[in-house]
C-alpha atoms as a PDB file:
ATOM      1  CA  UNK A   1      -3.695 -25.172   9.205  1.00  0.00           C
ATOM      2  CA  UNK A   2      -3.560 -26.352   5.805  1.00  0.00           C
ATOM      3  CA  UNK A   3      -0.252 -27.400   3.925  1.00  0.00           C
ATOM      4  CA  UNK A   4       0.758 -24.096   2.465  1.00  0.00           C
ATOM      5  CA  UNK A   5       0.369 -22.516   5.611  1.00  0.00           C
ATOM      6  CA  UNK A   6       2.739 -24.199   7.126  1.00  0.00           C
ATOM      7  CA  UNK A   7       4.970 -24.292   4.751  1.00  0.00           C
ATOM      8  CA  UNK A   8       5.093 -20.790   4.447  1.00  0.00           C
ATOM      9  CA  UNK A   9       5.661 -20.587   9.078  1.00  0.00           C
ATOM     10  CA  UNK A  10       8.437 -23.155   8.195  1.00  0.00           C
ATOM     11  CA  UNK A  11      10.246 -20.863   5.252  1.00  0.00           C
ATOM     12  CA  UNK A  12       9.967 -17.882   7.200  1.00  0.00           C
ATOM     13  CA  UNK A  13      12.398 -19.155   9.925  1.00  0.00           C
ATOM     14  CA  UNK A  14      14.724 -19.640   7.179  1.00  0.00           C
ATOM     15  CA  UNK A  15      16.245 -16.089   7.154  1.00  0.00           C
ATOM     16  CA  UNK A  16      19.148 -14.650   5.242  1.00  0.00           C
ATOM     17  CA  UNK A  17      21.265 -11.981   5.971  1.00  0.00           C
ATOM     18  CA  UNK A  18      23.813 -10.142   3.700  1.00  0.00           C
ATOM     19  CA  UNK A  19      26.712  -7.995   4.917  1.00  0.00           C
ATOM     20  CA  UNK A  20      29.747  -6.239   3.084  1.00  0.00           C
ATOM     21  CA  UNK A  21      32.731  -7.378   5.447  1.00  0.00           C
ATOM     22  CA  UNK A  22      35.637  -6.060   3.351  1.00  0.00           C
ATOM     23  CA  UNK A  23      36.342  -3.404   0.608  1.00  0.00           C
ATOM     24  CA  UNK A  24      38.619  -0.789  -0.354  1.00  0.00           C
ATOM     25  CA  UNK A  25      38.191   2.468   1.653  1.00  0.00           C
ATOM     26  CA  UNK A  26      34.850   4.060   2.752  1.00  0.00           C
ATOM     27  CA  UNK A  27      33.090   3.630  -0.459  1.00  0.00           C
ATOM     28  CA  UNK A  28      32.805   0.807  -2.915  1.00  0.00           C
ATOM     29  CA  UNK A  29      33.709   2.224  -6.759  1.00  0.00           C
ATOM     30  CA  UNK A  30      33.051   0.946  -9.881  1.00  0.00           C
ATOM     31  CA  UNK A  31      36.162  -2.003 -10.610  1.00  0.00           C
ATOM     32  CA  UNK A  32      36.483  -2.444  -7.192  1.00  0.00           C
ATOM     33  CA  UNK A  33      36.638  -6.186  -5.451  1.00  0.00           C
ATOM     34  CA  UNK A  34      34.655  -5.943  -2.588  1.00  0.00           C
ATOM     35  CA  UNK A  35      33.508  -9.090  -0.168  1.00  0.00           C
ATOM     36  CA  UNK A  36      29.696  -9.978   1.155  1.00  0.00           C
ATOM     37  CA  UNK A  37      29.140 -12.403   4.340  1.00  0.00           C
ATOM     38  CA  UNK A  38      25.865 -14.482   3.704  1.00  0.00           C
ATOM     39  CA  UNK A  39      24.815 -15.443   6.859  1.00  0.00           C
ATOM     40  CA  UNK A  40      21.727 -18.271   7.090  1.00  0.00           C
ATOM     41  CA  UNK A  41      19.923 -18.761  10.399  1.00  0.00           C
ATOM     42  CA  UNK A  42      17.632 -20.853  11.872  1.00  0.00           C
ATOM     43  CA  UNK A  43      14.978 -18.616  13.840  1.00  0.00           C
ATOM     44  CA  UNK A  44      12.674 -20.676  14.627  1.00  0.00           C
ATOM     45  CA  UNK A  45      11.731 -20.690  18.212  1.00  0.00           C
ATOM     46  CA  UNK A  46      13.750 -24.199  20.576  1.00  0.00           C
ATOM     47  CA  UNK A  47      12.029 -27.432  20.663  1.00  0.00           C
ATOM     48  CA  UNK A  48       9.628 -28.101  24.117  1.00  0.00           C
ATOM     49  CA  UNK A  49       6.667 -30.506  25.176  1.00  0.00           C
ATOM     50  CA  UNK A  50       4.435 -28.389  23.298  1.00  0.00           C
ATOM     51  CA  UNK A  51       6.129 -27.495  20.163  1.00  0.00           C
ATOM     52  CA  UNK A  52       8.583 -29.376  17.319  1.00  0.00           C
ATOM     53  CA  UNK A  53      12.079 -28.831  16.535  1.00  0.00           C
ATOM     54  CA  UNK A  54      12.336 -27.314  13.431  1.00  0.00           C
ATOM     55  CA  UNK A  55      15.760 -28.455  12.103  1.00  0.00           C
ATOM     56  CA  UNK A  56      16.972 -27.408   8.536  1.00  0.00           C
ATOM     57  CA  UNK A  57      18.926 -29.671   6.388  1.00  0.00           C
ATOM     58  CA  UNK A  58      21.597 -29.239   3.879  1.00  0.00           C
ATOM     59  CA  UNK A  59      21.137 -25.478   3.749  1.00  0.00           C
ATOM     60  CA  UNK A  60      22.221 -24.369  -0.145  1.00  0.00           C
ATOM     61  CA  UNK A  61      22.995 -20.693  -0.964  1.00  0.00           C
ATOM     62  CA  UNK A  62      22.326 -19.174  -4.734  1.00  0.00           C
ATOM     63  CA  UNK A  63      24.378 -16.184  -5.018  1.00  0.00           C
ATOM     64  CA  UNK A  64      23.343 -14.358  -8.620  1.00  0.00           C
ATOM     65  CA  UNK A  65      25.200 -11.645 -10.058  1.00  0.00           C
ATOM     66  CA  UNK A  66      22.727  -8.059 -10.975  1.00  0.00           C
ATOM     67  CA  UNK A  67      23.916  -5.479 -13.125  1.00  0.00           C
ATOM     68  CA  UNK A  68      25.670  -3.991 -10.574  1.00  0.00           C
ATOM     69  CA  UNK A  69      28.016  -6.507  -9.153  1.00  0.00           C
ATOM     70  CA  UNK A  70      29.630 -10.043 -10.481  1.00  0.00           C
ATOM     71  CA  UNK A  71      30.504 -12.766  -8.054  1.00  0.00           C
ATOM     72  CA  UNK A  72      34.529 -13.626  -8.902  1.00  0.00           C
ATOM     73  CA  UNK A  73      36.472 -16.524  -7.760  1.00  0.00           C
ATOM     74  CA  UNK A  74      39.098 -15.968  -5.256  1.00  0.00           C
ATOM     75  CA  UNK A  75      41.994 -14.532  -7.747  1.00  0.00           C
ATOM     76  CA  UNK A  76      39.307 -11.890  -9.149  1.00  0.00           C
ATOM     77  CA  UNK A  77      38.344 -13.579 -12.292  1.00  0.00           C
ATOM     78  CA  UNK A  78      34.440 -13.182 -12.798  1.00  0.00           C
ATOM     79  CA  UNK A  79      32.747 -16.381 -12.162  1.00  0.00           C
ATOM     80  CA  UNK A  80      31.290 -17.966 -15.346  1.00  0.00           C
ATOM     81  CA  UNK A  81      27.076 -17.930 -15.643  1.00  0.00           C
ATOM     82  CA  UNK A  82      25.286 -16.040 -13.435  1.00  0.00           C
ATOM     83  CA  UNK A  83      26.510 -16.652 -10.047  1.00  0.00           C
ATOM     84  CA  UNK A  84      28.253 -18.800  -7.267  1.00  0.00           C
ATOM     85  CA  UNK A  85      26.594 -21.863  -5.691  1.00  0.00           C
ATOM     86  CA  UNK A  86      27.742 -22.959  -1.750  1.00  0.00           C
ATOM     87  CA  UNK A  87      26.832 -25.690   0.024  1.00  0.00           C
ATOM     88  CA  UNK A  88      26.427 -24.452   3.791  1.00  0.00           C
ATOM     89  CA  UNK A  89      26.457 -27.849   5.703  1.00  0.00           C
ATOM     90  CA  UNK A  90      24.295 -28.105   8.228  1.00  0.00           C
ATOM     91  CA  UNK A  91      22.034 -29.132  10.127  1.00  0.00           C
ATOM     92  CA  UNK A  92      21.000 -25.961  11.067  1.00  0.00           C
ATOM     93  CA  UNK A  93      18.500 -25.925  14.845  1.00  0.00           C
ATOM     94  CA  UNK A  94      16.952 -23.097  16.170  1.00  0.00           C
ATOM     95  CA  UNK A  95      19.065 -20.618  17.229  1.00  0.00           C
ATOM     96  CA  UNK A  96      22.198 -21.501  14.862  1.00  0.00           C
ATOM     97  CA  UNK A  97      23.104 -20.065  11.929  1.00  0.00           C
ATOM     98  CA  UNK A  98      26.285 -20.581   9.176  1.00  0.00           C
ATOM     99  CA  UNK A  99      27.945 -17.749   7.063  1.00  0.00           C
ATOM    100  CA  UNK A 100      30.033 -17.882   3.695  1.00  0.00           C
ATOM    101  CA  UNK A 101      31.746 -15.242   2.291  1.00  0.00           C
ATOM    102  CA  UNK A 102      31.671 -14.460  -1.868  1.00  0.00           C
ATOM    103  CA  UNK A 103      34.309 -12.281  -3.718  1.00  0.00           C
ATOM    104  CA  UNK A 104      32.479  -9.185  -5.885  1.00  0.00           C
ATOM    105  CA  UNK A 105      33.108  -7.290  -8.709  1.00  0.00           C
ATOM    106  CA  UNK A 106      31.984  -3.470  -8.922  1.00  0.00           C
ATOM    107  CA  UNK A 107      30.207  -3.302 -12.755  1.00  0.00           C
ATOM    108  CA  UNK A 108      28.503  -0.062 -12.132  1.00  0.00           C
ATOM    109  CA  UNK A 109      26.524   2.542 -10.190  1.00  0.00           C
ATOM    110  CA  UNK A 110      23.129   4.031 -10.098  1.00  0.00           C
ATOM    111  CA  UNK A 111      23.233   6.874 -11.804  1.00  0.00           C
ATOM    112  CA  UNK A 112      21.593   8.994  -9.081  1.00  0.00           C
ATOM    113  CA  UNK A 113      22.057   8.640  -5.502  1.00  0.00           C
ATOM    114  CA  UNK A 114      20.738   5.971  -4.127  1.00  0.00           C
ATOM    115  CA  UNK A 115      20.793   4.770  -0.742  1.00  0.00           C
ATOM    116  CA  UNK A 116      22.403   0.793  -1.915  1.00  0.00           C
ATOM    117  CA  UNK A 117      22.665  -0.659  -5.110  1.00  0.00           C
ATOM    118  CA  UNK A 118      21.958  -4.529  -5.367  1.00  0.00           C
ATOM    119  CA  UNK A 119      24.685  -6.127  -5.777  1.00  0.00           C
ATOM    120  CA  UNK A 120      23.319  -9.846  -5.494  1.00  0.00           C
ATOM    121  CA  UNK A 121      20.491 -12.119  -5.803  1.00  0.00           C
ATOM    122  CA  UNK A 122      20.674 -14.344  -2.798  1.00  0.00           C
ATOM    123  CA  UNK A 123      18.202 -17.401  -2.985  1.00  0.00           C
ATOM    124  CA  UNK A 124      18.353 -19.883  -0.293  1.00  0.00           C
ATOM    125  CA  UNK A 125      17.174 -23.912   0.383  1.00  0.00           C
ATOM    126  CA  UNK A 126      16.853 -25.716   2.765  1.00  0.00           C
ATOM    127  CA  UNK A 127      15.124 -29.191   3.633  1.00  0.00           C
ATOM    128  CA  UNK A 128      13.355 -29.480   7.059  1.00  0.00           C
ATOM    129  CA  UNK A 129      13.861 -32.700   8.907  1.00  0.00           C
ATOM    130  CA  UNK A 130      10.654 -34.602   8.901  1.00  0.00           C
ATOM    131  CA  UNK A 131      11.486 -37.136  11.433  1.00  0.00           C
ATOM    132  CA  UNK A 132      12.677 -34.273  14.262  1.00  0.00           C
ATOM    133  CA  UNK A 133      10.044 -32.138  13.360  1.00  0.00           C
ATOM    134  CA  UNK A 134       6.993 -34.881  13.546  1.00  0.00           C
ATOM    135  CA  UNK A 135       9.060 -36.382  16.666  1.00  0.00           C
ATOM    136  CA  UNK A 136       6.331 -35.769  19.815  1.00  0.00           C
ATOM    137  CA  UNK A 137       6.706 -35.710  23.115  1.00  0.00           C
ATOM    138  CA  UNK A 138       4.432 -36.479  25.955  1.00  0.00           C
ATOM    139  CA  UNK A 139       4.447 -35.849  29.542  1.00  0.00           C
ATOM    140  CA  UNK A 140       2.412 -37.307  32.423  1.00  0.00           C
ATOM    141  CA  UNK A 141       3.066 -37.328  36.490  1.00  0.00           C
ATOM    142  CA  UNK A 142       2.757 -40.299  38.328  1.00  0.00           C
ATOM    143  CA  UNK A 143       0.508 -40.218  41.085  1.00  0.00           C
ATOM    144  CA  UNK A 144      -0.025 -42.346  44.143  1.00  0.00           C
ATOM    145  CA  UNK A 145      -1.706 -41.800  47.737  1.00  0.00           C
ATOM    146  CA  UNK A 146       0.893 -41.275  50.761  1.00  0.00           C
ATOM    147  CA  UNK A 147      -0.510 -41.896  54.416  1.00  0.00           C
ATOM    148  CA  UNK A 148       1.484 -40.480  57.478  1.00  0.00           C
ATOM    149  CA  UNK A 149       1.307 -44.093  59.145  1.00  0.00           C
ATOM    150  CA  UNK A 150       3.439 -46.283  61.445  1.00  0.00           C
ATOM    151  CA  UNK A 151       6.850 -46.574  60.104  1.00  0.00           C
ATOM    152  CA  UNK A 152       7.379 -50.166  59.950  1.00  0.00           C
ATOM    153  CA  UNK A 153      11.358 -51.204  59.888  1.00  0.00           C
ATOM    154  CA  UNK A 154      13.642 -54.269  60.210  1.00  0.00           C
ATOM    155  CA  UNK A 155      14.600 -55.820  63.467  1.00  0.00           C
ATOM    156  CA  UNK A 156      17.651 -54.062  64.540  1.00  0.00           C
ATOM    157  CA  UNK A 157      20.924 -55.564  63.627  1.00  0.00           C
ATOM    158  CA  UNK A 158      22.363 -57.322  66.637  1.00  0.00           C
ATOM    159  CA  UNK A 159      25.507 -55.894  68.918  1.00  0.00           C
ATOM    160  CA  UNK A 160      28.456 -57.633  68.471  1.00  0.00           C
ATOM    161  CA  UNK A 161      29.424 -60.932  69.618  1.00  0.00           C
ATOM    162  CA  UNK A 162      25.400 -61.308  69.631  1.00  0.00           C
ATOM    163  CA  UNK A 163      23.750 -64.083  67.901  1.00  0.00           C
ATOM    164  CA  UNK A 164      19.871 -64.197  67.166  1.00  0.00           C
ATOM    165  CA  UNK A 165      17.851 -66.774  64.934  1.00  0.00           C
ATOM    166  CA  UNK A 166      16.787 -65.778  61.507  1.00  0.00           C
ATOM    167  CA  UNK A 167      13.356 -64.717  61.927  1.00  0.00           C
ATOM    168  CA  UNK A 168      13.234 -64.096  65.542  1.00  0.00           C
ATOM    169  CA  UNK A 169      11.745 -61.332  67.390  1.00  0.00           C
ATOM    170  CA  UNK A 170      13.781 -58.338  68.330  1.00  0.00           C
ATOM    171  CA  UNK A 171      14.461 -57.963  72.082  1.00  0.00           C
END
């Protein structure tokens, strides 16, 4: 497997999912505020003997406005450039993911149906932990010959009030 290939396994367990979780009755017009949940994940499959734990650091979102929708700050006043910027925390191991939540602005509509317009640019980053992921693991099983033989045991302790030498034969 050469370098790019597996950098490009390791980026596709990177996913990111977009969902509008709030607007303004059924539909979504043009100078409406409307809200999108960016959800990150980490899909890769768990750690086990056989196979590393890819772990995801510091994962960064890039939310970038399109002609159809502007990212706004939290009072509804359009968010100066291009876009908003979040850090998502992290670390992020198989099986978890994080979500933020951005504040839109409704510029305009396709002018024939469509099934979605797109409203954002979402460009994610991550950086994946080197040290878990090149961590390895071995396993071995110890091994040793049993024999069903005579089952050899200390001299019985004595009965009390009885006294018997140190090393002397049981009776």
């Amino acid at each position: 497997m050469t370098a790019l290939e597996l950098w490009t396994e390791l980026a596709g367990f990177l996913r990111t999912d977009t969902r509008v979780v709030h607007q303004v009755g059924q539909t979504i017009n043009v100078g409406e505020l409307f809200t999108v949940r960016v959800t990150v994940r980490n899909a890769a499959p768990p750690q086990t003997a056989t196979s590393p734990l890819v772990r995801f650091l510091g994962p960064y979102l890039y939310l970038y406005r399109t002609d159809y929708a502007q990212p706004v700050l939290p009072d509804g006043t359009p968010v100066d450039g291009i876009g908003h910027e979040a850090d998502m925390g992290g670390p992020l191991d198989p099986g978890q993911s994080l979500s933020e939540e951005f504040r839109l602005l409704a510029l305009k509509a396709f002018s024939m149906p469509t099934p979605a317009e797109q409203i954002a640019n979402v460009w994610t980053t991550a950086s994946v932990d080197l040290a878990a992921f090149f961590k390895l693991c071995t396993f071995t099983v110890a091994k040793a010959q049993i024999y069903p033989g005579l089952h050899v045991s200390p001299a019985p302790l004595p009965f009390a009030g009885e006294r018997r030498e140190p090393w002397s034969a049981a009776r």
